[in-house]
Protein backbone atom coordinates (compact mmCIF):
# COMPACT_ATOMS: atom_id res chain seq x y z
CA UNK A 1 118.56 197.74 96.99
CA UNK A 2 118.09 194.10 95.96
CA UNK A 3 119.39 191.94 93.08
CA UNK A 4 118.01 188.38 92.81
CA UNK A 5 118.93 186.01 89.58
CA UNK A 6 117.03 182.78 89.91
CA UNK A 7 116.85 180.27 87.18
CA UNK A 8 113.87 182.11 85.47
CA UNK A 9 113.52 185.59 87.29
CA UNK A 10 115.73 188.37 86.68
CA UNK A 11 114.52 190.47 89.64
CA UNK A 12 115.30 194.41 91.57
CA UNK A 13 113.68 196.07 94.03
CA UNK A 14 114.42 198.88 96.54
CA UNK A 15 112.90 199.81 100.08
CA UNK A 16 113.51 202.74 101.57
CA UNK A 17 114.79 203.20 105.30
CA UNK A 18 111.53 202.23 106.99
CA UNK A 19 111.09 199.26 104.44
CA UNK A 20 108.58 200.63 102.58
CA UNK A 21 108.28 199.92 98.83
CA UNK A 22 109.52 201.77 96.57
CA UNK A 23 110.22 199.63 93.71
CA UNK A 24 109.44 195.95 92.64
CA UNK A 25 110.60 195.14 89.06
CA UNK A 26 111.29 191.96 87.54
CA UNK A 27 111.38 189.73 84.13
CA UNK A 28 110.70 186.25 83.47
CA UNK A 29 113.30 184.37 81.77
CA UNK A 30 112.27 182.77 78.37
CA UNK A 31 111.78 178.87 77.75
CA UNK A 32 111.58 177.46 74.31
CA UNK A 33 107.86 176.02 73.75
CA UNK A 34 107.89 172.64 74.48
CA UNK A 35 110.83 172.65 77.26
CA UNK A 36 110.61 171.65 80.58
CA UNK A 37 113.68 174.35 81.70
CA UNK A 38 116.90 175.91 80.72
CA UNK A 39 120.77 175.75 80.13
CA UNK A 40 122.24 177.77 82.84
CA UNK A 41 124.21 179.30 80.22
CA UNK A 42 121.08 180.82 78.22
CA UNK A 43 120.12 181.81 81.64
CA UNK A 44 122.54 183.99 82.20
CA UNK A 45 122.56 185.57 79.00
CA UNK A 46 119.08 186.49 79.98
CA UNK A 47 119.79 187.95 83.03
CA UNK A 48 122.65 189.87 81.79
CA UNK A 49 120.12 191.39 78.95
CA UNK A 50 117.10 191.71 81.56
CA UNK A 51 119.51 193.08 84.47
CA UNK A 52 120.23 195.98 81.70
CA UNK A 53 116.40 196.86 81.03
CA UNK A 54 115.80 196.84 85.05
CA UNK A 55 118.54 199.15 85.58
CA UNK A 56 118.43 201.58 82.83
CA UNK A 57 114.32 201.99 84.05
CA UNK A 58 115.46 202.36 87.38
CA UNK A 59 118.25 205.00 87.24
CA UNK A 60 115.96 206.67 84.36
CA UNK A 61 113.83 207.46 86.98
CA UNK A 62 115.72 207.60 90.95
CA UNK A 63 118.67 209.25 91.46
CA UNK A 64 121.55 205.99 92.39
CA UNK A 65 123.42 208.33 94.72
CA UNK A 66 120.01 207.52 97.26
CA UNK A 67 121.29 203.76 97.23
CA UNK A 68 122.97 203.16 100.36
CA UNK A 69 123.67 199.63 100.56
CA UNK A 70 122.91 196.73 98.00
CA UNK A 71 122.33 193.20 98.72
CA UNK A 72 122.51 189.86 96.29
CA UNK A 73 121.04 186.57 96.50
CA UNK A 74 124.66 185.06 95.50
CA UNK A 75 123.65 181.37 95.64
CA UNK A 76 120.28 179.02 96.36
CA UNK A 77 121.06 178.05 100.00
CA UNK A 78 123.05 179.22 103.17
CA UNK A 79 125.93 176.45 103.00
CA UNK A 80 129.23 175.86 101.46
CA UNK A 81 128.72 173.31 98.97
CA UNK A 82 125.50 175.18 97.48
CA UNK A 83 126.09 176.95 94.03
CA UNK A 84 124.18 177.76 90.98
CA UNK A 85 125.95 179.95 87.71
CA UNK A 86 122.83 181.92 87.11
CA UNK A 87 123.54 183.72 90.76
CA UNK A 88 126.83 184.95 89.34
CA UNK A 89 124.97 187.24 87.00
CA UNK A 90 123.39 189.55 90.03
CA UNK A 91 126.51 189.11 92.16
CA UNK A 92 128.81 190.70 89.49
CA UNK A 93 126.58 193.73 88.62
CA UNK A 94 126.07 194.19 92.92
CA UNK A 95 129.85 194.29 93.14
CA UNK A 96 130.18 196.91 90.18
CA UNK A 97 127.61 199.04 91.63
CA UNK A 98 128.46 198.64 95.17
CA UNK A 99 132.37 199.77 93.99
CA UNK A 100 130.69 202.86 92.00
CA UNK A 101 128.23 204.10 94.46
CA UNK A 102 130.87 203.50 97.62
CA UNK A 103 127.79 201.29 99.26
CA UNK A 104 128.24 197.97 100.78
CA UNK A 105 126.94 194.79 99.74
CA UNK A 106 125.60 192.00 101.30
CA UNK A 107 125.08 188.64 100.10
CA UNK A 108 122.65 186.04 101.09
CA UNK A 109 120.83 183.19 99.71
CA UNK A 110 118.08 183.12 97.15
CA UNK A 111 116.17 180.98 100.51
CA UNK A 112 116.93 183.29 102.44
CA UNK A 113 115.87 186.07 100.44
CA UNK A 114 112.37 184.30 99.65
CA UNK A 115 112.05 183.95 103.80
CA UNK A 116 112.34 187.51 104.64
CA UNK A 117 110.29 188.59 101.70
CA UNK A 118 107.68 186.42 102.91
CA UNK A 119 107.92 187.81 106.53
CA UNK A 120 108.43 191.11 105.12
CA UNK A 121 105.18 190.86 103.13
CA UNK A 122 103.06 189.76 106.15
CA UNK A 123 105.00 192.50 108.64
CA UNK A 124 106.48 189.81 110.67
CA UNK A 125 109.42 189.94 113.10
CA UNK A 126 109.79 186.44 115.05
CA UNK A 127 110.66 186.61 118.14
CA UNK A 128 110.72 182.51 118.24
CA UNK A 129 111.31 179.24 115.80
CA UNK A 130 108.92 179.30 112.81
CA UNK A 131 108.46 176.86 110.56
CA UNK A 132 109.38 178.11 106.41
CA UNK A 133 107.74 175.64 103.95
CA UNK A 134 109.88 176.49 100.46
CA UNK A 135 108.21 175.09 97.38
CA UNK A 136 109.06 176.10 93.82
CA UNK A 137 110.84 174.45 90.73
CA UNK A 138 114.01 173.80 92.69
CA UNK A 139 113.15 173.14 96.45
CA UNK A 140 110.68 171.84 98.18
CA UNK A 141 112.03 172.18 102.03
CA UNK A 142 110.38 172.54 105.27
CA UNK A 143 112.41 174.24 106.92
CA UNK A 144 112.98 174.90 110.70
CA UNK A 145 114.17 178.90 111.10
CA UNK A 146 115.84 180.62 113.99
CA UNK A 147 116.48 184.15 114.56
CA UNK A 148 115.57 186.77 112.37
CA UNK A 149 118.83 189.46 112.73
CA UNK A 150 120.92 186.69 112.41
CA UNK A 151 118.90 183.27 110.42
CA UNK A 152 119.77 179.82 111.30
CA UNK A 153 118.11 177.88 109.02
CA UNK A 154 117.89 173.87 109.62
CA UNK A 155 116.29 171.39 106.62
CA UNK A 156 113.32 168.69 108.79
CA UNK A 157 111.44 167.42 105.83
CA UNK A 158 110.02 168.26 102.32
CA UNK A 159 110.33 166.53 99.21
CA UNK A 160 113.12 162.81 98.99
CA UNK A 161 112.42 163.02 95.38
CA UNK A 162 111.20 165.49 92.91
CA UNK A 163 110.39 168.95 93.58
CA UNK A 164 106.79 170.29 93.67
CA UNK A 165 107.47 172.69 90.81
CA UNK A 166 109.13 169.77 88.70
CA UNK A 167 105.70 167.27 89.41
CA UNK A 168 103.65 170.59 88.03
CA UNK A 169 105.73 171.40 85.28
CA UNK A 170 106.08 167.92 83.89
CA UNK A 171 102.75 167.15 83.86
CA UNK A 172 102.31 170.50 82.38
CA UNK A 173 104.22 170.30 79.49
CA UNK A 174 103.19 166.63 79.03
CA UNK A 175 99.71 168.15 79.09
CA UNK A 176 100.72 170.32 75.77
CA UNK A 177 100.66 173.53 78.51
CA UNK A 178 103.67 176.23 78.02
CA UNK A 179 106.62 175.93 81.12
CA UNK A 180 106.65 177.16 83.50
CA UNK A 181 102.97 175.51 83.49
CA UNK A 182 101.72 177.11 87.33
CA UNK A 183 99.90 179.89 86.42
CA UNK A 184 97.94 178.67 83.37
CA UNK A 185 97.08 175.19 85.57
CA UNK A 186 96.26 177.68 88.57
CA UNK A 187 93.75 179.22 86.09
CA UNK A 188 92.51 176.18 84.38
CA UNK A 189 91.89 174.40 88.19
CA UNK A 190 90.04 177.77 89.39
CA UNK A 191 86.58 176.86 87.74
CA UNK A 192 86.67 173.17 89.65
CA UNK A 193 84.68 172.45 92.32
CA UNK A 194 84.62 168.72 92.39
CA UNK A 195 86.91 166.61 90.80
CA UNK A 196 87.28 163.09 91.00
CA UNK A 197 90.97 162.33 90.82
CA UNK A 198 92.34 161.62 93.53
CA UNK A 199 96.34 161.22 92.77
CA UNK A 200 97.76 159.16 95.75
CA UNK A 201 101.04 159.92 97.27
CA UNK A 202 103.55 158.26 99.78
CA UNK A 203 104.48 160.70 103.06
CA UNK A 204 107.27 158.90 105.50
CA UNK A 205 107.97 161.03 108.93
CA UNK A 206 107.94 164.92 107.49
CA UNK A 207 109.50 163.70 103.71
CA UNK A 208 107.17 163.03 100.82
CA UNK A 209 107.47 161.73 97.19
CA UNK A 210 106.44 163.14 93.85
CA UNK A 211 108.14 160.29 91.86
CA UNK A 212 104.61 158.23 92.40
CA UNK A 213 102.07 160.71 92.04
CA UNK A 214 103.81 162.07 88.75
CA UNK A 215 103.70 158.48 87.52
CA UNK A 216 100.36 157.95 87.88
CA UNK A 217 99.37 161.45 86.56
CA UNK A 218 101.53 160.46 83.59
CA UNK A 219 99.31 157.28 83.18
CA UNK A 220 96.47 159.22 82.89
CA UNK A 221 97.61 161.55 80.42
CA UNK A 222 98.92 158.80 78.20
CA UNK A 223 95.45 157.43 78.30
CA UNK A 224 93.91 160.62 76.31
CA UNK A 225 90.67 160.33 78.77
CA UNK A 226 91.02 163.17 80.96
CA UNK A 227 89.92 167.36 81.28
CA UNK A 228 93.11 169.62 81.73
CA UNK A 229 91.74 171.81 84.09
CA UNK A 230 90.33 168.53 86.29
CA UNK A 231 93.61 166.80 86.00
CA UNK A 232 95.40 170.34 87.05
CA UNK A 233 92.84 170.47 90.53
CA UNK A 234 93.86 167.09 91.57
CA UNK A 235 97.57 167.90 91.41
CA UNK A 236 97.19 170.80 93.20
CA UNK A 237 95.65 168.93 95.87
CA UNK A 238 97.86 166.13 95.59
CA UNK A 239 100.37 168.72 96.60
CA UNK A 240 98.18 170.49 99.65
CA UNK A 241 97.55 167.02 101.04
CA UNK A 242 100.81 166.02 100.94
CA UNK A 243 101.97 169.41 102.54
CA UNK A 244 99.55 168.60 105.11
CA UNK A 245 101.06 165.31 105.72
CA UNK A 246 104.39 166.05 106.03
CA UNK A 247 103.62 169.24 108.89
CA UNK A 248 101.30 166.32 111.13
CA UNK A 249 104.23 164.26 111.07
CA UNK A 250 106.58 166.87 111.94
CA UNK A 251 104.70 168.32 114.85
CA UNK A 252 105.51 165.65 116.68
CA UNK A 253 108.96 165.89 116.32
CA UNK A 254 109.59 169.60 116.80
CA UNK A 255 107.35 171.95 118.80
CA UNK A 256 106.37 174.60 116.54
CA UNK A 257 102.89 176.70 115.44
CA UNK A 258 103.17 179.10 112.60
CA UNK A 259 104.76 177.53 109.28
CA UNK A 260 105.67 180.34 106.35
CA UNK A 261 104.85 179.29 103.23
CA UNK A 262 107.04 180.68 100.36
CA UNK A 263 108.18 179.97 96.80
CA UNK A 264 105.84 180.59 93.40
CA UNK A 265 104.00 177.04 94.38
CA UNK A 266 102.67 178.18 97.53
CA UNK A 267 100.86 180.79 95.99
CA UNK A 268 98.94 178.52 93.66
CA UNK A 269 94.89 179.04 95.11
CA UNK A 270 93.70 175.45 95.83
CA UNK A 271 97.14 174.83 97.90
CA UNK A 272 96.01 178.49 99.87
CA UNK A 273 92.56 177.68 100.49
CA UNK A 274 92.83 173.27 101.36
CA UNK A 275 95.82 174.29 103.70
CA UNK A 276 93.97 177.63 105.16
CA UNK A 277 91.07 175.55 105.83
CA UNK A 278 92.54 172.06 106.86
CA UNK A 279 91.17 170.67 110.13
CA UNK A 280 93.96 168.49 110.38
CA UNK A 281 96.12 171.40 110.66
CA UNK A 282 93.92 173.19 113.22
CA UNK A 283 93.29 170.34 115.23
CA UNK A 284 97.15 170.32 116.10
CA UNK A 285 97.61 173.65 116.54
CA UNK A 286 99.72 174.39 112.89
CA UNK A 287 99.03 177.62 111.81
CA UNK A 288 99.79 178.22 108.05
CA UNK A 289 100.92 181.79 107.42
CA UNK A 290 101.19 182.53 103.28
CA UNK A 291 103.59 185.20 101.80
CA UNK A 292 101.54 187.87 99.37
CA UNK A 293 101.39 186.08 96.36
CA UNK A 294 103.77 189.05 94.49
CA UNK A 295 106.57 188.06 97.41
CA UNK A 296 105.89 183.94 97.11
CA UNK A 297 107.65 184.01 93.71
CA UNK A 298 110.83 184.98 92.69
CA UNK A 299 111.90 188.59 94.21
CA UNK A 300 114.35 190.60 95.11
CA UNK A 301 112.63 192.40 98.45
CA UNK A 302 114.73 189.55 100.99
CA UNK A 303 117.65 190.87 99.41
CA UNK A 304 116.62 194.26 100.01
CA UNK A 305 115.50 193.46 103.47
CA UNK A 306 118.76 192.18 104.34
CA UNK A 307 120.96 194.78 102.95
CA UNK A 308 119.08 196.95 105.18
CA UNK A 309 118.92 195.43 108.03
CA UNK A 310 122.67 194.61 107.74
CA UNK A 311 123.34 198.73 107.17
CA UNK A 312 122.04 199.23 109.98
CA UNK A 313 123.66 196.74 112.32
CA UNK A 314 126.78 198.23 110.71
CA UNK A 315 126.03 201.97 111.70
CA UNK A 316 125.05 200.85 115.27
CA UNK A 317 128.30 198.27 115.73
């Protein structure tokens, strides 16, 4: 079983013993009209209420005495100083149920969980380094990964600045669009074929910056003289091209081929299709892999992944 309680996804899912689905649930977290996120505080409230309506749905219909080990995204990343209240709200309900149903837990975090959902999704096991690219409200990380049984996972470029999530959403909301803003500017961009915006960006080594390009979106805005769903296709691409920068530059500094894209911005369709179809990244040898879209935003499979891999290991050790 798997718990995940990101800042606006309550989220539970459960594999069975040859990882096959057998449940995928989750609930978005609510954001006043108007706001560009949420107190951690009303976040967890959310969760606590969500993480009831999951649950009671679940054991309505699967008996919990089947549950043989649990695991919980406990914080966003895999170091010591990372730490984030709204993970508290799936880590104490895993420790209740892991006390009542005498199975183990296992904690990980939220980046991890979003990796091996992604590789999970596309039936992956790496038997080399792979690059992760994580993009979403709160990260945007490439990330160098080693090992799969036991993840090593190593921070080589990204975002300096804002977050790709944070550029969308701003100009989203700024835009008169409801946050999270993705999916209705994914749907707004899908009729464009040519637009001609062209938002410019600054890419140093394998970092980027959205501080500029949000600026200059802003501008335009402010000016009254633009079409939403235009405006929405050039930050999309702003975002692909950039993306695109940032893995040329880093080719030549680490040896790699397949990069994993993850996180609810790598789903968005123009990112897919400029990256999937970028002769810049097939002339050096980058091969983009993207999660299934369900398993590029916020889930709980990684965490159900991991508890099972981690039952195993410790039924074999």
């Amino acid at each position: 079983m798997g718990i995940d309680t990101s800042c606006y996804t309550t989220s539970v899912a459960l594999i069975d013993n040859e990882e096959h689905l057998v449940m995928d649930e989750r609930i978005m977290i609510k954001v006043k009209a108007g706001e560009r996120g949420i107190r951690q505080s009303d976040a967890i409230y959310q969760h606590i209420e969500n993480l009831d309506v999951l649950l009671e749905d679940l054991f309505g219909s699967f008996d919990a005495s089947h549950i043989k080990a649990i695991g919980v995204s406990s914080k966003p990343r895999n170091n010591p100083d990372s730490y984030m209240p709204v993970f508290n709200s799936g880590l104490h309900i895993g420790k209740v149920m892991g006390l009542c149903l005498k199975a183990p837990l296992f904690l990980l975090s939220h980046q991890e969980n979003h990796i091996l959902s992604g590789l999970w999704s596309q039936q992956l096991v790496p038997d080399k380094p792979f690059l992760a690219y994580h993009m979403s409200g709160g990260t945007t990380e490439l990330l160098l990964v080693e090992g799969y049984e036991k993840m090593a996972v190593k921070v080589i470029g990204g975002s300096s600045d804002l977050k790709a999530g944070q550029f969308i959403d701003r100009l989203g909301v700024a835009m008169g669009l409801d946050f999270p803003c993705g999916k209705e500017m994914d749907m707004l961009s899908e009729s464009e074929k040519e637009v001609d915006i062209s938002i410019p960006f600054s890419v140093k080594d394998s970092y980027a910056s959205f501080s500029g390009p949000e600026t200059f979106a802003q501008k335009i805005i402010k000016s009254k003289q633009y079409d939403k769903a235009k405006l929405s296709k050039a930050v999309f691409l702003c975002i692909a091209k950039l993306v695109e920068e940032t893995l040329v530059n880093s080719k030549s500094l680490i040896g790699w081929e397949d990069v994993l894209f993850i996180g609810g911005v790598s789903s968005n369709s123009t990112i897919i299709e400029y990256l999937s179809n970028s002769p810049r990244l097939k002339a050096y040898n980058i091969k983009p892999v993207f999660s299934h879209k369900r398993c590029a935003t916020d889930n709980a499979l990684g965490c159900a992944v991991y508890a099972k891999k981690n039952l195993r290991e410790k039924l074999e050790g």
